[in-house]
C-alpha atoms as a PDB file:
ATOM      1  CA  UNK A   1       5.245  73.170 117.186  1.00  0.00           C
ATOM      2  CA  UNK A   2       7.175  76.201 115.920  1.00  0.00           C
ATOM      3  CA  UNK A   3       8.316  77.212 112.708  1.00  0.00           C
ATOM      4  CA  UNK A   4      11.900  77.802 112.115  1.00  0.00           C
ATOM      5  CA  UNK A   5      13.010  79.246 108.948  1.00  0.00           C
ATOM      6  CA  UNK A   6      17.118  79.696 108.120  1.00  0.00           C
ATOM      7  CA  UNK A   7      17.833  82.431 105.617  1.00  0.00           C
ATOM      8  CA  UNK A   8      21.084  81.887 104.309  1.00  0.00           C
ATOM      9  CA  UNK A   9      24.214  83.765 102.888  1.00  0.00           C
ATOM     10  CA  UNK A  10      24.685  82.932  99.474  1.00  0.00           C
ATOM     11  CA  UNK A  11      27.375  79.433  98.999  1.00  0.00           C
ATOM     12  CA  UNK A  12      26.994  76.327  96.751  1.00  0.00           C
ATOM     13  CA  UNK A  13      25.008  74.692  99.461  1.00  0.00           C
ATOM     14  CA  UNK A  14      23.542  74.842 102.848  1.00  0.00           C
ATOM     15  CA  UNK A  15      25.250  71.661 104.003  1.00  0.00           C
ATOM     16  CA  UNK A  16      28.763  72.823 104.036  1.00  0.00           C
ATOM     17  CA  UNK A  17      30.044  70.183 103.008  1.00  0.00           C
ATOM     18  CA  UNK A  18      30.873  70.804  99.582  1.00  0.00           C
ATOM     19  CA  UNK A  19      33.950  71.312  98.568  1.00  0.00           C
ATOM     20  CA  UNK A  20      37.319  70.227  99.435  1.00  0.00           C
ATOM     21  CA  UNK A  21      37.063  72.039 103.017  1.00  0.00           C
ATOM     22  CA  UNK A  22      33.988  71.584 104.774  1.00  0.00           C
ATOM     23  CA  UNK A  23      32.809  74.393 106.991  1.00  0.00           C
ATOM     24  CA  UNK A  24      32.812  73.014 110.149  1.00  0.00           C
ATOM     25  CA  UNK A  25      29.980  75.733 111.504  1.00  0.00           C
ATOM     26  CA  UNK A  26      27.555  74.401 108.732  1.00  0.00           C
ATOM     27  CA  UNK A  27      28.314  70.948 109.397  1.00  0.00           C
ATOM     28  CA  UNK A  28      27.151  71.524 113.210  1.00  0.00           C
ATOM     29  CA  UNK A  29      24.603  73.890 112.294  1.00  0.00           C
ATOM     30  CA  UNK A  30      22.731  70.974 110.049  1.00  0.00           C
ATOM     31  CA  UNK A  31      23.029  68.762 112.689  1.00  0.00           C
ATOM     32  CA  UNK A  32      21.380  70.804 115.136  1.00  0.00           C
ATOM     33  CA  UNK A  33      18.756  71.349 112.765  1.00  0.00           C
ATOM     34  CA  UNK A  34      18.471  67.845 112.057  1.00  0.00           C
ATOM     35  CA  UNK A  35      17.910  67.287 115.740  1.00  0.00           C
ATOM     36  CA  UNK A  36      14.990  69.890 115.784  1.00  0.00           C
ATOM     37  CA  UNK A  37      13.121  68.669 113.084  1.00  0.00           C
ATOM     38  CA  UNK A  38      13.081  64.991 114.483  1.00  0.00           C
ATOM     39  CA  UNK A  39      11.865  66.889 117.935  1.00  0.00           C
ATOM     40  CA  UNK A  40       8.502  67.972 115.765  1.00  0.00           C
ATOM     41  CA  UNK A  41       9.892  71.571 114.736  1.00  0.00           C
ATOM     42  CA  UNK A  42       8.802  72.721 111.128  1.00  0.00           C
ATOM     43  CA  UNK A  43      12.384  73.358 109.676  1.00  0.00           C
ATOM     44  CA  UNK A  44      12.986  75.279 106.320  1.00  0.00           C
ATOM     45  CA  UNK A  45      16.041  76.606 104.797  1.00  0.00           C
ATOM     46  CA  UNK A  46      16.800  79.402 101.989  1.00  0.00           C
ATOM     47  CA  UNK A  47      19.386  80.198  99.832  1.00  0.00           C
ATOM     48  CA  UNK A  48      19.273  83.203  97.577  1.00  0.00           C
ATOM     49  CA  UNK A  49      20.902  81.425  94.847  1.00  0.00           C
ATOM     50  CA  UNK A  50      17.871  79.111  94.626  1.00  0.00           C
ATOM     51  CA  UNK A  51      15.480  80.346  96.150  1.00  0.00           C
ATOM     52  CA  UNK A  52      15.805  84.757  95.995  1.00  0.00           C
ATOM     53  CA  UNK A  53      11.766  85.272  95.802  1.00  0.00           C
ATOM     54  CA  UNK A  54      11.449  83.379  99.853  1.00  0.00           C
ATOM     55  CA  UNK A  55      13.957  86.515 100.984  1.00  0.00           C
ATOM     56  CA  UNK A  56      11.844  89.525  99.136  1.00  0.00           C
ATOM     57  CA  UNK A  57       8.348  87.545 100.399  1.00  0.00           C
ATOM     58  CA  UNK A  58       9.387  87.388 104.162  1.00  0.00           C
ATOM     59  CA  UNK A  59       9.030  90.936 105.530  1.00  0.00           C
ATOM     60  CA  UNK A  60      11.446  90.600 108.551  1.00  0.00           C
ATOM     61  CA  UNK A  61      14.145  89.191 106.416  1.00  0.00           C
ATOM     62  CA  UNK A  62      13.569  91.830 103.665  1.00  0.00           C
ATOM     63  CA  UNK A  63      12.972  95.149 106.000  1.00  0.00           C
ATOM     64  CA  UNK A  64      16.480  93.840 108.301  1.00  0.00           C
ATOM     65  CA  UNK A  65      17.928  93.502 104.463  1.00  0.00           C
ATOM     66  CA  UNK A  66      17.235  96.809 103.846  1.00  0.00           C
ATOM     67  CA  UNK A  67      18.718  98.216 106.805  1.00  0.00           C
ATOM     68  CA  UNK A  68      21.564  95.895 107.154  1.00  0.00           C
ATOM     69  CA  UNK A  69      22.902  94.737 104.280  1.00  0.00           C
ATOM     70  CA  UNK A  70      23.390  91.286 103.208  1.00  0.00           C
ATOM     71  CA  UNK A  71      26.227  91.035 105.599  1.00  0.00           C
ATOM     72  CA  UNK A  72      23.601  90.101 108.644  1.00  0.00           C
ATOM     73  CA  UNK A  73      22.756  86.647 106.822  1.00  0.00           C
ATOM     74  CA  UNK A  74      22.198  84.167 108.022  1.00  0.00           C
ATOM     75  CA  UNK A  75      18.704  85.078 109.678  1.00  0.00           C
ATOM     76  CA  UNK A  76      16.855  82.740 111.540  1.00  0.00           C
ATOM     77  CA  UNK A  77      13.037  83.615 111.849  1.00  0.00           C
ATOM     78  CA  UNK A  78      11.024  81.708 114.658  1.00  0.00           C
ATOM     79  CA  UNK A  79       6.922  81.390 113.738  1.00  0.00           C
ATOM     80  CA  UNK A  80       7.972  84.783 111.690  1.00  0.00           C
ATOM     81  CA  UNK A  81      10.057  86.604 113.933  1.00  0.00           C
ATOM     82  CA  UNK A  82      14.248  87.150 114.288  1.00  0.00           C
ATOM     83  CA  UNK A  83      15.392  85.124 116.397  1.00  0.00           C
ATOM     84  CA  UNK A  84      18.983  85.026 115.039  1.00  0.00           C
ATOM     85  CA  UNK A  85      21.016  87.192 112.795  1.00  0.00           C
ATOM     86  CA  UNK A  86      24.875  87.322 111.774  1.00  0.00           C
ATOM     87  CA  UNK A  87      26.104  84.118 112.617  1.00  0.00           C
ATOM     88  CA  UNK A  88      25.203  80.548 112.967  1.00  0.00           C
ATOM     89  CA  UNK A  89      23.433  79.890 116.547  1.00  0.00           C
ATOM     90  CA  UNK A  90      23.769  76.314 118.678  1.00  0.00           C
ATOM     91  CA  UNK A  91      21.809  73.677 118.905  1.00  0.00           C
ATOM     92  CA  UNK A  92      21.507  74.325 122.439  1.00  0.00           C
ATOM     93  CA  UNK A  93      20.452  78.572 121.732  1.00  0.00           C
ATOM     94  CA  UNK A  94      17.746  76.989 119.399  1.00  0.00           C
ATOM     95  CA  UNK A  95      16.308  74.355 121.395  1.00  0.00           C
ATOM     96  CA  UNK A  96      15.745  77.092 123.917  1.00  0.00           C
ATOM     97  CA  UNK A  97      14.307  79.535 121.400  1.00  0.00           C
ATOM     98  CA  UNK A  98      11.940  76.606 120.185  1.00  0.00           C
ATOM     99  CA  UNK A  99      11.208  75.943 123.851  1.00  0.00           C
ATOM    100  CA  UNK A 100      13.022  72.612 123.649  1.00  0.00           C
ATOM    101  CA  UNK A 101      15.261  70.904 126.214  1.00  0.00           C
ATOM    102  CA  UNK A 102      18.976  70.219 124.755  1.00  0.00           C
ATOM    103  CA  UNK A 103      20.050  66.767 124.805  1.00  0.00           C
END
């Protein structure tokens, strides 16, 4: 199965749902990655708060970094390769990417 790996933008959590006003996005976003990891797909997610030495380790993320600017997070890599970048994609977008069928 792949590997999916979520670089995110730096916040408290990668829930969003901390804090007095959830962020709705994040909320869907977990749930769609929920849904991939019980379909057999090796989910990990990053936060540069916690966990800065995963972004300077994983050359795509660091080298689009570079040229970008932290403004492109979140990334999502697929077995090692952008997939995503900029904004939060749907469960649908990733089961495709994953070569899943949306339910």
């Amino acid at each position: 199965m792949p590997i999916l790996q979520v670089f995110d933008p730096p916040m408290c959590c990668s829930t969003g749902v901390c804090g007095p006003d959830p962020n709705d996005a994040l909320v869907v976003f977990s749930g769609a990655l929920r849904w991939l990891q019980r379909h057999g797909v090796d989910v990990t997610r990053h936060n540069p708060a916690s966990n800065p030495e995963a972004f300077m380790d994983t050359p795509a993320v660091y080298d689009v970094l570079m040229r970008e600017g932290q403004d492109v997070l979140p990334v999502v890599l697929v077995d090692g390769t952008i997939a995503f970048k900029g904004k939060y994609p749907s469960r649908e977008a990733l089961a495709e990417r994953v070569g899943l069928t949306p339910a």
